[in-house]
ModelCIF file with pLDDT and N, C-alpha, C, O atoms, coordinates in Angstrom:
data_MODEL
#
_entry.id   MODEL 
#
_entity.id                         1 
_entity.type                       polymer 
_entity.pdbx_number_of_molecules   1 
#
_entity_poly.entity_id                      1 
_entity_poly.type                           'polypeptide(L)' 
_entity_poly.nstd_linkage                   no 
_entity_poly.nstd_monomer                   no 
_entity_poly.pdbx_seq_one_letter_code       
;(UNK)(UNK)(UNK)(UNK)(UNK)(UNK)(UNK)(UNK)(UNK)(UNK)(UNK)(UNK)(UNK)(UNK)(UNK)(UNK)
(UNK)(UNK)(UNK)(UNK)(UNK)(UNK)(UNK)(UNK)(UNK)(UNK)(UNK)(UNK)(UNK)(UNK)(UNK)(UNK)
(UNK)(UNK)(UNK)(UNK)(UNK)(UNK)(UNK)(UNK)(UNK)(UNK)(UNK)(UNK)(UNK)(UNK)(UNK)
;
_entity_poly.pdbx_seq_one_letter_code_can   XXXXXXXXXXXXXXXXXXXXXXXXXXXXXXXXXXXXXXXXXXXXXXX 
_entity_poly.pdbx_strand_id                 A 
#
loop_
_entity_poly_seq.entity_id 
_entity_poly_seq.num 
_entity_poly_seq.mon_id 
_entity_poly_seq.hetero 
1 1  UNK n 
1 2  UNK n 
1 3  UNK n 
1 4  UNK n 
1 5  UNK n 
1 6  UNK n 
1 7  UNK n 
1 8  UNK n 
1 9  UNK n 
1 10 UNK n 
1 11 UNK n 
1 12 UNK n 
1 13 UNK n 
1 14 UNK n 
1 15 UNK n 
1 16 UNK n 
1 17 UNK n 
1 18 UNK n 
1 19 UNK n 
1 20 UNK n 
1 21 UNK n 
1 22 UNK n 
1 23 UNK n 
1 24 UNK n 
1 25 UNK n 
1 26 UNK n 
1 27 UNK n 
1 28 UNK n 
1 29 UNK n 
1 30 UNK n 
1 31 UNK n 
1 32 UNK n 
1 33 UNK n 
1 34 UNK n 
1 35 UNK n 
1 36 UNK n 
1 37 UNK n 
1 38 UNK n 
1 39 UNK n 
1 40 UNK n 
1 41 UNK n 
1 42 UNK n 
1 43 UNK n 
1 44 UNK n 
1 45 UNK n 
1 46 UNK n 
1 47 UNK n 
#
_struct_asym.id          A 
_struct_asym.entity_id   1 
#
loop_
_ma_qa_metric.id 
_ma_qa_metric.mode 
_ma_qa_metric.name 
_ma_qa_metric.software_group_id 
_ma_qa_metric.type 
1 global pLDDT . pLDDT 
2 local  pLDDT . pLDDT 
#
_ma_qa_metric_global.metric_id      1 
_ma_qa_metric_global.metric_value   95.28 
_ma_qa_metric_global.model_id       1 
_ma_qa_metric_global.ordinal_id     1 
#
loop_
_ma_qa_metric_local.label_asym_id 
_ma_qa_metric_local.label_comp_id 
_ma_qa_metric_local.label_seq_id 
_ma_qa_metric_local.metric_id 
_ma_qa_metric_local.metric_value 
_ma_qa_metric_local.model_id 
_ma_qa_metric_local.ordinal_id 
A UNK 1  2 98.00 1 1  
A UNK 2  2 98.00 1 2  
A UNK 3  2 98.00 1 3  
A UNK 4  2 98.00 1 4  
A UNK 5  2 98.00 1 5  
A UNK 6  2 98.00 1 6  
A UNK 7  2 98.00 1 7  
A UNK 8  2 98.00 1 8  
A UNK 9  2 98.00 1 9  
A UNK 10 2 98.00 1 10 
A UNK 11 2 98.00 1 11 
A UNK 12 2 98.00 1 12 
A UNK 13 2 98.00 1 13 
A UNK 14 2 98.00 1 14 
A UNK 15 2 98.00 1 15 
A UNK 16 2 98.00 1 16 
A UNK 17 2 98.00 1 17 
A UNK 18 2 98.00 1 18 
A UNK 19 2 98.00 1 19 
A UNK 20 2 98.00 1 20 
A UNK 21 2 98.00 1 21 
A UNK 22 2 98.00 1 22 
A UNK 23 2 97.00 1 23 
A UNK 24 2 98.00 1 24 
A UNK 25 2 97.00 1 25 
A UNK 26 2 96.00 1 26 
A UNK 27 2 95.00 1 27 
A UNK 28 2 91.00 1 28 
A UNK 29 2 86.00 1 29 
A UNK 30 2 85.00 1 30 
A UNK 31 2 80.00 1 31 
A UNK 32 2 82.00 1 32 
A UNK 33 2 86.00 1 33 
A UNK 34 2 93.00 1 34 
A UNK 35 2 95.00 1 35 
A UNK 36 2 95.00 1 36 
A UNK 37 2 95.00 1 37 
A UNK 38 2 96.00 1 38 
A UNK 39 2 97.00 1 39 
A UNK 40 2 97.00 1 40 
A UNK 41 2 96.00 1 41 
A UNK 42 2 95.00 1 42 
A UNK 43 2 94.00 1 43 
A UNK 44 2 94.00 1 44 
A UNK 45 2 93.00 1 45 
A UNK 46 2 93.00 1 46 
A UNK 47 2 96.00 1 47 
#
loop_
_atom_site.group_PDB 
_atom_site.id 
_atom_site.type_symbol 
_atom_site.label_atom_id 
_atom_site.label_alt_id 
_atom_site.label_comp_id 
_atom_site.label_asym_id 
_atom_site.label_entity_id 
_atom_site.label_seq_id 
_atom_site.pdbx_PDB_ins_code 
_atom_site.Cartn_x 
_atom_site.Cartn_y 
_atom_site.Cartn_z 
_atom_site.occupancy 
_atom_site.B_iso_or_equiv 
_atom_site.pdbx_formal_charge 
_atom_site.auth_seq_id 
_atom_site.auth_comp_id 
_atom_site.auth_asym_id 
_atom_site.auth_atom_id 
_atom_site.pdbx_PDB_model_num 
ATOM 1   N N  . UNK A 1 1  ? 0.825   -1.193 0.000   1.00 98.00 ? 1  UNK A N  1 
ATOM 2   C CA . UNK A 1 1  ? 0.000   0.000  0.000   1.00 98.00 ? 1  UNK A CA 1 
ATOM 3   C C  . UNK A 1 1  ? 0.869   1.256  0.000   1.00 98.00 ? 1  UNK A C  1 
ATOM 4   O O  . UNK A 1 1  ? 0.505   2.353  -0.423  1.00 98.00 ? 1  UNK A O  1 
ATOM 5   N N  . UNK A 1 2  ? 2.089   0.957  0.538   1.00 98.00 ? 2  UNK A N  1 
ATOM 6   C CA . UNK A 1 2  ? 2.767   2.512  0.439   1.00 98.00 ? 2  UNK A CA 1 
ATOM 7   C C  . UNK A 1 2  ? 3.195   2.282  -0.607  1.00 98.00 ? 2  UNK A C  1 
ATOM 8   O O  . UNK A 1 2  ? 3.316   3.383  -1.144  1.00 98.00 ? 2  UNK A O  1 
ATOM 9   N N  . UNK A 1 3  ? 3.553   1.445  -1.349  1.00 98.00 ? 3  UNK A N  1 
ATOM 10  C CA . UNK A 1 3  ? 4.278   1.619  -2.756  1.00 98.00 ? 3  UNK A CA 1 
ATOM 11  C C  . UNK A 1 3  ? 3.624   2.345  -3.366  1.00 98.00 ? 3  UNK A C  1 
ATOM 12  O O  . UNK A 1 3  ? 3.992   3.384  -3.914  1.00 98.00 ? 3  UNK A O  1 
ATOM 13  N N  . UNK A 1 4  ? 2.319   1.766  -3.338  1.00 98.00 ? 4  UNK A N  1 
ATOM 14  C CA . UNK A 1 4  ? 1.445   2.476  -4.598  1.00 98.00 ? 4  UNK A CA 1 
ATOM 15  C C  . UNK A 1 4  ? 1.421   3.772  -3.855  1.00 98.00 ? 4  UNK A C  1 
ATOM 16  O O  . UNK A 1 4  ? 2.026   4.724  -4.349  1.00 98.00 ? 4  UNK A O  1 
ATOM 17  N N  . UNK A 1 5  ? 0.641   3.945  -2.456  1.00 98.00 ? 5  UNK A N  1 
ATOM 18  C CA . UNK A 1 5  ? 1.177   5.599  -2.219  1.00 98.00 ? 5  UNK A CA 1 
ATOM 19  C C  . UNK A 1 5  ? 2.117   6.402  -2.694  1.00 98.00 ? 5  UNK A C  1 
ATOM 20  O O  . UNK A 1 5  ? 1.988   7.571  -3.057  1.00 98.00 ? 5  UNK A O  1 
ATOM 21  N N  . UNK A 1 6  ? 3.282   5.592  -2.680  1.00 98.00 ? 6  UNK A N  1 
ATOM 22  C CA . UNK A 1 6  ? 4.176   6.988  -3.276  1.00 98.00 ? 6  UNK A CA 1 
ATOM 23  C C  . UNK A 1 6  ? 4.154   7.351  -4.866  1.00 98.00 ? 6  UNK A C  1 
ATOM 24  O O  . UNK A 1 6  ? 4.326   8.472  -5.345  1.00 98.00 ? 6  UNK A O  1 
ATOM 25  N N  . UNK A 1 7  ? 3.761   5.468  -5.961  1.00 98.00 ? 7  UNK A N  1 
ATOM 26  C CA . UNK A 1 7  ? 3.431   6.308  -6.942  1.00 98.00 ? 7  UNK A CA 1 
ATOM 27  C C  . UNK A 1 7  ? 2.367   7.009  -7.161  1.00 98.00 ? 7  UNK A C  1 
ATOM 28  O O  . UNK A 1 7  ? 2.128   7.580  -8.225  1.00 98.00 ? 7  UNK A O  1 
ATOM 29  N N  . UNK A 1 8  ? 1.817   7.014  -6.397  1.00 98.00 ? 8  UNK A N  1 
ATOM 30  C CA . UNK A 1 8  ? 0.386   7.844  -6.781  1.00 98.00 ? 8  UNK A CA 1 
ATOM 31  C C  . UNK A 1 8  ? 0.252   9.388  -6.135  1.00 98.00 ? 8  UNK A C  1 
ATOM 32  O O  . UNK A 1 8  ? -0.604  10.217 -6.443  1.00 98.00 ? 8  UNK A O  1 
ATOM 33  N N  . UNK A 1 9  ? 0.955   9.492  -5.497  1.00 98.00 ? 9  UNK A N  1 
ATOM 34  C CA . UNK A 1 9  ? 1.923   10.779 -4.543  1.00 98.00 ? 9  UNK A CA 1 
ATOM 35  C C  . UNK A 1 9  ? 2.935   11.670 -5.975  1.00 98.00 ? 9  UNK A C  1 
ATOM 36  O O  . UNK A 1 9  ? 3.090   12.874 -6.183  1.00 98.00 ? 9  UNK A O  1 
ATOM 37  N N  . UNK A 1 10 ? 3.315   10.784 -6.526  1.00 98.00 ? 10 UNK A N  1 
ATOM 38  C CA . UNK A 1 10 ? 4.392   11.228 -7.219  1.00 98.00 ? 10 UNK A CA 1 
ATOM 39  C C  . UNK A 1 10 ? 4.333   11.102 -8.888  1.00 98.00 ? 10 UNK A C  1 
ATOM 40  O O  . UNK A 1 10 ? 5.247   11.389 -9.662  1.00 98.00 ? 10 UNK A O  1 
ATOM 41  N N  . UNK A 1 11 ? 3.319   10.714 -9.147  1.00 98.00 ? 11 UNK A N  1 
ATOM 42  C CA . UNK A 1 11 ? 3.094   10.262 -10.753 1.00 98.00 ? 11 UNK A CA 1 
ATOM 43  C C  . UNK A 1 11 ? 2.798   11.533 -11.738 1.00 98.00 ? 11 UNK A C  1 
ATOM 44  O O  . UNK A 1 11 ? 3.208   11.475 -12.897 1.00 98.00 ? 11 UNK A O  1 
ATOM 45  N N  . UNK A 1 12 ? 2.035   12.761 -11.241 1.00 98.00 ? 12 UNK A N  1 
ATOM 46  C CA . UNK A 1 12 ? 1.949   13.847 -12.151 1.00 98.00 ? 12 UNK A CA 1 
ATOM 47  C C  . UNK A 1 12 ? 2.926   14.469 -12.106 1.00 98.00 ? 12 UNK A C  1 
ATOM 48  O O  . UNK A 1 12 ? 3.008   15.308 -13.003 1.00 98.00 ? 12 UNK A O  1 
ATOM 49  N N  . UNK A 1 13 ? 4.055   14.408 -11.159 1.00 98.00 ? 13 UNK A N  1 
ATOM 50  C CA . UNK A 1 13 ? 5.254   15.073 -11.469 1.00 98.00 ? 13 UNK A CA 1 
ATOM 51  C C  . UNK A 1 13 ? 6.370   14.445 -12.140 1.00 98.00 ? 13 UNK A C  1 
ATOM 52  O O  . UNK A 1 13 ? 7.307   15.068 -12.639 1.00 98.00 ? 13 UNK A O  1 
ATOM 53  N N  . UNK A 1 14 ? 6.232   13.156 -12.134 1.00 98.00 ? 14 UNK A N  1 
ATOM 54  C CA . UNK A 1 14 ? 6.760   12.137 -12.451 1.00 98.00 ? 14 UNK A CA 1 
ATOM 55  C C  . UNK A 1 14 ? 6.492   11.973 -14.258 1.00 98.00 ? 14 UNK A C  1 
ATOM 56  O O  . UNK A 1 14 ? 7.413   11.494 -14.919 1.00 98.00 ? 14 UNK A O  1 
ATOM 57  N N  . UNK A 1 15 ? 5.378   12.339 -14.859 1.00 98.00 ? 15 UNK A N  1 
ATOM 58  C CA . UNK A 1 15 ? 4.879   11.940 -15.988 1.00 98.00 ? 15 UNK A CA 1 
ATOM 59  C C  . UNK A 1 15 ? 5.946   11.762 -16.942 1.00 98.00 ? 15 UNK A C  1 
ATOM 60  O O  . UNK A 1 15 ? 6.011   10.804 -17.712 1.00 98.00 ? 15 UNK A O  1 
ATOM 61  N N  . UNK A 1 16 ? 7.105   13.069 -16.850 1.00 98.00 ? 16 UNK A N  1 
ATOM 62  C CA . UNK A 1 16 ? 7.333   13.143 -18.777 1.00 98.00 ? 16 UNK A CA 1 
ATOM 63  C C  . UNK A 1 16 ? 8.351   12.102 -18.269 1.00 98.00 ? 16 UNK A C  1 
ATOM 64  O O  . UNK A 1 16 ? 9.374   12.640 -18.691 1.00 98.00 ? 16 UNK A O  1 
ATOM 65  N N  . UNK A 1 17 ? 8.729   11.095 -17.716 1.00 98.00 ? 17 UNK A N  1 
ATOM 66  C CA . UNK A 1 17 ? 9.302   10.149 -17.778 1.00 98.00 ? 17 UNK A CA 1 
ATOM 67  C C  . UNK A 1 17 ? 8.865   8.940  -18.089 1.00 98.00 ? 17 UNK A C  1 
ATOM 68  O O  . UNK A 1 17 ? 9.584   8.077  -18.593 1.00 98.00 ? 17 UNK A O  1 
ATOM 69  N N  . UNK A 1 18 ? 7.668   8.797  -17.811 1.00 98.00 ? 18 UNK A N  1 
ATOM 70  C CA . UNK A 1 18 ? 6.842   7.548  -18.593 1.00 98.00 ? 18 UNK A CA 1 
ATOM 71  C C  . UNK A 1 18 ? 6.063   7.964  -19.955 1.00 98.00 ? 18 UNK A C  1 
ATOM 72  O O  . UNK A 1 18 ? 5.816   7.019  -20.705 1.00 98.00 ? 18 UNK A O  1 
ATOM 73  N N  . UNK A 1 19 ? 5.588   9.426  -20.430 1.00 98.00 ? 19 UNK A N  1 
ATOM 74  C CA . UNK A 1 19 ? 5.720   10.172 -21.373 1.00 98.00 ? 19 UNK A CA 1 
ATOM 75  C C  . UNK A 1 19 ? 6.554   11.187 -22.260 1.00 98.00 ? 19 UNK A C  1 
ATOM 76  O O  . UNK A 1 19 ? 6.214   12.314 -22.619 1.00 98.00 ? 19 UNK A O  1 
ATOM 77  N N  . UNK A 1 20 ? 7.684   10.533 -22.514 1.00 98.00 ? 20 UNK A N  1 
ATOM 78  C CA . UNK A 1 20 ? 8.466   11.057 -22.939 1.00 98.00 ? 20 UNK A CA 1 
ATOM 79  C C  . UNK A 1 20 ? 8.556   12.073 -24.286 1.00 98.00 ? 20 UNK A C  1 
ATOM 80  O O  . UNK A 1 20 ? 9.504   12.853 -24.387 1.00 98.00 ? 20 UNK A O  1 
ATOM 81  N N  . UNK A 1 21 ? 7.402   11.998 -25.405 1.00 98.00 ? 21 UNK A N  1 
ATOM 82  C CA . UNK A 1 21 ? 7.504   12.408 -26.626 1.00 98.00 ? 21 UNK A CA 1 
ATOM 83  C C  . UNK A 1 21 ? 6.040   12.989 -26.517 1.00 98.00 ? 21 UNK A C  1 
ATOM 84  O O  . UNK A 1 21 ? 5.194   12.600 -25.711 1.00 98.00 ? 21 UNK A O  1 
ATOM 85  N N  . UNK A 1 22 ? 5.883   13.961 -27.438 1.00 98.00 ? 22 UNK A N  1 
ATOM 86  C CA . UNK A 1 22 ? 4.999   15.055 -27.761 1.00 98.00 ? 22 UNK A CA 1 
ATOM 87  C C  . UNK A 1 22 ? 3.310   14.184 -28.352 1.00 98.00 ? 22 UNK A C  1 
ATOM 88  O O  . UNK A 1 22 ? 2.146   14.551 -28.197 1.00 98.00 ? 22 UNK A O  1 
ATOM 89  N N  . UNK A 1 23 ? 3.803   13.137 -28.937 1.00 97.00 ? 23 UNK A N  1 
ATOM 90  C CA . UNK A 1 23 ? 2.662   11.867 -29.095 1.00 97.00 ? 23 UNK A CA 1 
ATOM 91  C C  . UNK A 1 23 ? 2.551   10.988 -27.792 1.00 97.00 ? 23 UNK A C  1 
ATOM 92  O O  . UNK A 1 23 ? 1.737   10.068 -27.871 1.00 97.00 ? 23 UNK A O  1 
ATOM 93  N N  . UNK A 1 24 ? 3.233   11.121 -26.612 1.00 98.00 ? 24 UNK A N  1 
ATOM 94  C CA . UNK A 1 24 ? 2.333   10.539 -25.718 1.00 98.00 ? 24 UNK A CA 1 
ATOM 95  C C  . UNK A 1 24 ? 1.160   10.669 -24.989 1.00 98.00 ? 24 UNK A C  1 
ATOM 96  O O  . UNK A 1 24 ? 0.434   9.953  -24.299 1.00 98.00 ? 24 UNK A O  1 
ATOM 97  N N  . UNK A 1 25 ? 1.234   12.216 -25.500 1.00 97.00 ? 25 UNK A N  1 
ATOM 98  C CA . UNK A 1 25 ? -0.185  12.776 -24.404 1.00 97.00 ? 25 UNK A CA 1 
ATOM 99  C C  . UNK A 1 25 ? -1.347  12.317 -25.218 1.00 97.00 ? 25 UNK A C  1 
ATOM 100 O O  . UNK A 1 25 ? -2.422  12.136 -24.646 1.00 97.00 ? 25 UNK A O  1 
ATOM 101 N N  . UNK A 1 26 ? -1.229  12.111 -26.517 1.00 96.00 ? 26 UNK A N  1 
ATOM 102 C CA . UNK A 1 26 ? -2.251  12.147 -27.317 1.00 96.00 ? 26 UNK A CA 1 
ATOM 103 C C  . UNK A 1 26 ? -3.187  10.229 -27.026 1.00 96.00 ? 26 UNK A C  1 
ATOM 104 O O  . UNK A 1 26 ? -4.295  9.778  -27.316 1.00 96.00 ? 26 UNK A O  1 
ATOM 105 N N  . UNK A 1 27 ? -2.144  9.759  -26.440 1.00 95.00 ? 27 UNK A N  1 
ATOM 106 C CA . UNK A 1 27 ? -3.051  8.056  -26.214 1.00 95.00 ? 27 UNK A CA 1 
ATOM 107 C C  . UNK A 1 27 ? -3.520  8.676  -24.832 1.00 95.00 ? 27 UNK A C  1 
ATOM 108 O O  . UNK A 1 27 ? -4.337  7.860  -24.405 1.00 95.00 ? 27 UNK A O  1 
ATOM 109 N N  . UNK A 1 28 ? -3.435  9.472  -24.133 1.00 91.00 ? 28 UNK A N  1 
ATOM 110 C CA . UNK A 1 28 ? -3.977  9.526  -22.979 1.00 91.00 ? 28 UNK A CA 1 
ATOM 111 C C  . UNK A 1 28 ? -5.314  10.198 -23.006 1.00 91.00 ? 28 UNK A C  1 
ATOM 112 O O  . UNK A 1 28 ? -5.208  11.423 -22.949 1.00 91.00 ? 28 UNK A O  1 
ATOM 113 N N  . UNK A 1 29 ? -6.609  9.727  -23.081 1.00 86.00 ? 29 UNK A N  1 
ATOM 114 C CA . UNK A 1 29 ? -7.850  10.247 -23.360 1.00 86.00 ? 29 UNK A CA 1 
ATOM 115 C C  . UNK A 1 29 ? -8.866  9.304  -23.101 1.00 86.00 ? 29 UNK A C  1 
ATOM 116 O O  . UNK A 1 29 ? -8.961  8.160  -23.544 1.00 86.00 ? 29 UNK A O  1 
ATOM 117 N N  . UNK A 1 30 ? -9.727  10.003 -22.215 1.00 85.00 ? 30 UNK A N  1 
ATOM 118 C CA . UNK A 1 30 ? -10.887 9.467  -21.425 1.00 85.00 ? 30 UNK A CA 1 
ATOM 119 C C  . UNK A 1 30 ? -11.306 8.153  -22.292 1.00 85.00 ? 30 UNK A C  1 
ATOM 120 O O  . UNK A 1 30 ? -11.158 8.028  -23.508 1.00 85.00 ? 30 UNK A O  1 
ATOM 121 N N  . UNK A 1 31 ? -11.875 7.181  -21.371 1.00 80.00 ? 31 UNK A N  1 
ATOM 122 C CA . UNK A 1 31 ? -12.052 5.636  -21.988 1.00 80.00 ? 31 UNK A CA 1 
ATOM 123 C C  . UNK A 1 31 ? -11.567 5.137  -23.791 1.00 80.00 ? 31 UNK A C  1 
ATOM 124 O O  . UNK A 1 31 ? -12.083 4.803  -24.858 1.00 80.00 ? 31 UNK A O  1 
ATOM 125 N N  . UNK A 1 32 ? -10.546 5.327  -23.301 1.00 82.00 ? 32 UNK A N  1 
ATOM 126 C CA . UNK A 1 32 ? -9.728  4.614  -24.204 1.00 82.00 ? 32 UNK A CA 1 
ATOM 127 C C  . UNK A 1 32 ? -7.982  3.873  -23.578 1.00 82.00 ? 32 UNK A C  1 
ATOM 128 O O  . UNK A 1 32 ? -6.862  3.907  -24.090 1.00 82.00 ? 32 UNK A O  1 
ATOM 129 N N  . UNK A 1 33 ? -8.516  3.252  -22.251 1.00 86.00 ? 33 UNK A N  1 
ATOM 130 C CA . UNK A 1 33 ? -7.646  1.993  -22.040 1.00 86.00 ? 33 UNK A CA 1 
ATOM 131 C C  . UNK A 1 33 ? -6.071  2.701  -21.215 1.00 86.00 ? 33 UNK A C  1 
ATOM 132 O O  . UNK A 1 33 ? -5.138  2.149  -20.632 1.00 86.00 ? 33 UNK A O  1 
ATOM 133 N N  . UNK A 1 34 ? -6.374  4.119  -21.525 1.00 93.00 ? 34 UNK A N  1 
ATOM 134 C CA . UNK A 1 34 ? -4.521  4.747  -20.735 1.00 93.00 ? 34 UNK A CA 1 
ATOM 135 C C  . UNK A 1 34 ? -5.614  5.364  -19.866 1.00 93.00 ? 34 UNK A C  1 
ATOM 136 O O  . UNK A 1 34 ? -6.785  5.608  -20.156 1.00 93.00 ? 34 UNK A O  1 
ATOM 137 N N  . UNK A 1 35 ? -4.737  5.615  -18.379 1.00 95.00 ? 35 UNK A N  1 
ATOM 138 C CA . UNK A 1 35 ? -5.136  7.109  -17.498 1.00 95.00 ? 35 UNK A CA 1 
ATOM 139 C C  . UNK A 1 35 ? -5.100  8.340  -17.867 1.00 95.00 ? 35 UNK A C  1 
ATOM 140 O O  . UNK A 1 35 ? -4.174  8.838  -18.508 1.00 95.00 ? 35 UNK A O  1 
ATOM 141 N N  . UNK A 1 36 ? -6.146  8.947  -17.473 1.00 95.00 ? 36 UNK A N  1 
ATOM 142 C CA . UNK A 1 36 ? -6.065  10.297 -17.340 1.00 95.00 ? 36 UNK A CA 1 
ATOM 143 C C  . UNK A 1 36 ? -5.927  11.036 -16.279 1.00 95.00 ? 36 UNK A C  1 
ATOM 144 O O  . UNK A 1 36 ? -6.007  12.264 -16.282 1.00 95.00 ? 36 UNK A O  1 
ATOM 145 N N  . UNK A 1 37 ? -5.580  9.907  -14.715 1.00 95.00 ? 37 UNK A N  1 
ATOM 146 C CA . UNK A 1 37 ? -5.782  10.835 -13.481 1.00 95.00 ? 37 UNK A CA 1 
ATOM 147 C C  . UNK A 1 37 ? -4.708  9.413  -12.479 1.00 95.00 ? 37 UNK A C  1 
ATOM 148 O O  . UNK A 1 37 ? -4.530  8.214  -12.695 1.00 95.00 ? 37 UNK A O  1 
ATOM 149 N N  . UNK A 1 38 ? -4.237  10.338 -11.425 1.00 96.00 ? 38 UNK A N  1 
ATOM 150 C CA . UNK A 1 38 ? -3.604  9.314  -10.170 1.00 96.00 ? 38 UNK A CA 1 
ATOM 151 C C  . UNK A 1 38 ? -4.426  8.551  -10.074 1.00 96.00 ? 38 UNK A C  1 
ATOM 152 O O  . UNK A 1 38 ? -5.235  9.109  -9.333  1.00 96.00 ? 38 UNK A O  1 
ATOM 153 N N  . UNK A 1 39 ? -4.980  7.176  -10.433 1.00 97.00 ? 39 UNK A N  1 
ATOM 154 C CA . UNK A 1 39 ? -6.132  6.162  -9.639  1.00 97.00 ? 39 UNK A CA 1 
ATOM 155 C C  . UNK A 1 39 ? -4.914  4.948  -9.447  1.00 97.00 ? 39 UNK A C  1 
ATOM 156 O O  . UNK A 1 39 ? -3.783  4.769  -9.898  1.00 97.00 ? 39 UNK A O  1 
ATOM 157 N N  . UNK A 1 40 ? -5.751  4.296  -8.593  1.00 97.00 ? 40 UNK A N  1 
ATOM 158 C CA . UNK A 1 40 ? -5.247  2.582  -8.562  1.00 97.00 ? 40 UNK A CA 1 
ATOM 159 C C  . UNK A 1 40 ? -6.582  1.911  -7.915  1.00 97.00 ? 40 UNK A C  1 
ATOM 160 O O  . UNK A 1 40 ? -7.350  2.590  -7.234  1.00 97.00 ? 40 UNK A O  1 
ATOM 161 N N  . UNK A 1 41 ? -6.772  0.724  -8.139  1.00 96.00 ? 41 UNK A N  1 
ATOM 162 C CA . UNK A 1 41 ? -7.665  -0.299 -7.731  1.00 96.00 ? 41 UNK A CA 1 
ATOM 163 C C  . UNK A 1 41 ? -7.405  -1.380 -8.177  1.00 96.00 ? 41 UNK A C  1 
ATOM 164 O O  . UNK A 1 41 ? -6.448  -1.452 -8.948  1.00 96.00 ? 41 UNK A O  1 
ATOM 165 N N  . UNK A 1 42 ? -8.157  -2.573 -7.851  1.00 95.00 ? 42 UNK A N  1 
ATOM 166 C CA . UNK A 1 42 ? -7.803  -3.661 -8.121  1.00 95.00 ? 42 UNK A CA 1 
ATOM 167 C C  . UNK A 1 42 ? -8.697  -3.898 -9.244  1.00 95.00 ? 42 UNK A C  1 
ATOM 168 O O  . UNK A 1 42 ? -9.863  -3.513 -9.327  1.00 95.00 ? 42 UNK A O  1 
ATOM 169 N N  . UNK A 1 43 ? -7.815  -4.796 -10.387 1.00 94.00 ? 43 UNK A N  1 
ATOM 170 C CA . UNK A 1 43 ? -8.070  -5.802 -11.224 1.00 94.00 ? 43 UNK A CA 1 
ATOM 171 C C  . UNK A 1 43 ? -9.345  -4.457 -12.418 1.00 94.00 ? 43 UNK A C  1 
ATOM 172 O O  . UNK A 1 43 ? -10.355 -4.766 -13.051 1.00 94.00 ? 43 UNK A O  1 
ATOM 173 N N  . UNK A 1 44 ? -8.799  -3.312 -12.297 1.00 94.00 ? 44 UNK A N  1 
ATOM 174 C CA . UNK A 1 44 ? -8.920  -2.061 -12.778 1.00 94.00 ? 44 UNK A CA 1 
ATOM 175 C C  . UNK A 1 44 ? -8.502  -1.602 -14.009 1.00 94.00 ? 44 UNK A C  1 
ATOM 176 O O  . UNK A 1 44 ? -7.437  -0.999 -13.879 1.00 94.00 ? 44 UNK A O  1 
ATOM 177 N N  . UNK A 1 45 ? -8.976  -1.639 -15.399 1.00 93.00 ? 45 UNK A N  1 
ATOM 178 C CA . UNK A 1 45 ? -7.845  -1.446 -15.787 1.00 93.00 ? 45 UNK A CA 1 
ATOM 179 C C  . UNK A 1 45 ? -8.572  0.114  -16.517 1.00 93.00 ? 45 UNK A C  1 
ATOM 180 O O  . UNK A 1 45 ? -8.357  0.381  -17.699 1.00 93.00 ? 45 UNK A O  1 
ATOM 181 N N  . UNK A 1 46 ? -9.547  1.165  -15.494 1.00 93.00 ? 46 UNK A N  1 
ATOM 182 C CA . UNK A 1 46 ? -9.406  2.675  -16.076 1.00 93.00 ? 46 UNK A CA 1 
ATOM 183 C C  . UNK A 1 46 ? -8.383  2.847  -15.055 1.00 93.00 ? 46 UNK A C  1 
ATOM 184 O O  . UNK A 1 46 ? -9.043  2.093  -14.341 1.00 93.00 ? 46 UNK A O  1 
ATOM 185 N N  . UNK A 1 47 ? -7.699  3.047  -14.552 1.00 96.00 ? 47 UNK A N  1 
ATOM 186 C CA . UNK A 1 47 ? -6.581  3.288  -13.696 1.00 96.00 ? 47 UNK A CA 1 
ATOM 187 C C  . UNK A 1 47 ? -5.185  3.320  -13.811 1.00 96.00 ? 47 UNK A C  1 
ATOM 188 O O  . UNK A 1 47 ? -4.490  3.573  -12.826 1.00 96.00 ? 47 UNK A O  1 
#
């Protein structure tokens, strides 16, 4: 549980490292399978 706390603490500042290029923002868009927000849950996959 703290793991995920800290990524979820730390993931919007964190982004352009798992989004690195000017086309990553563009897969990120409401129900279509990527996040658009800090979530986690189980067996989840808008999150």
């Amino acid at each position: 549980r703290q793991y995920i706390g800290g990524q979820i603490s730390l993931m919007p500042e964190l982004t352009a490292l798992y989004w690195p290029t000017i086309n990553s923002y563009k897969r990120s868009v409401e129900n279509t399978w990527a996040p658009v927000t800090a979530t986690w849950g189980r067996e989840n996959r808008t999150t």
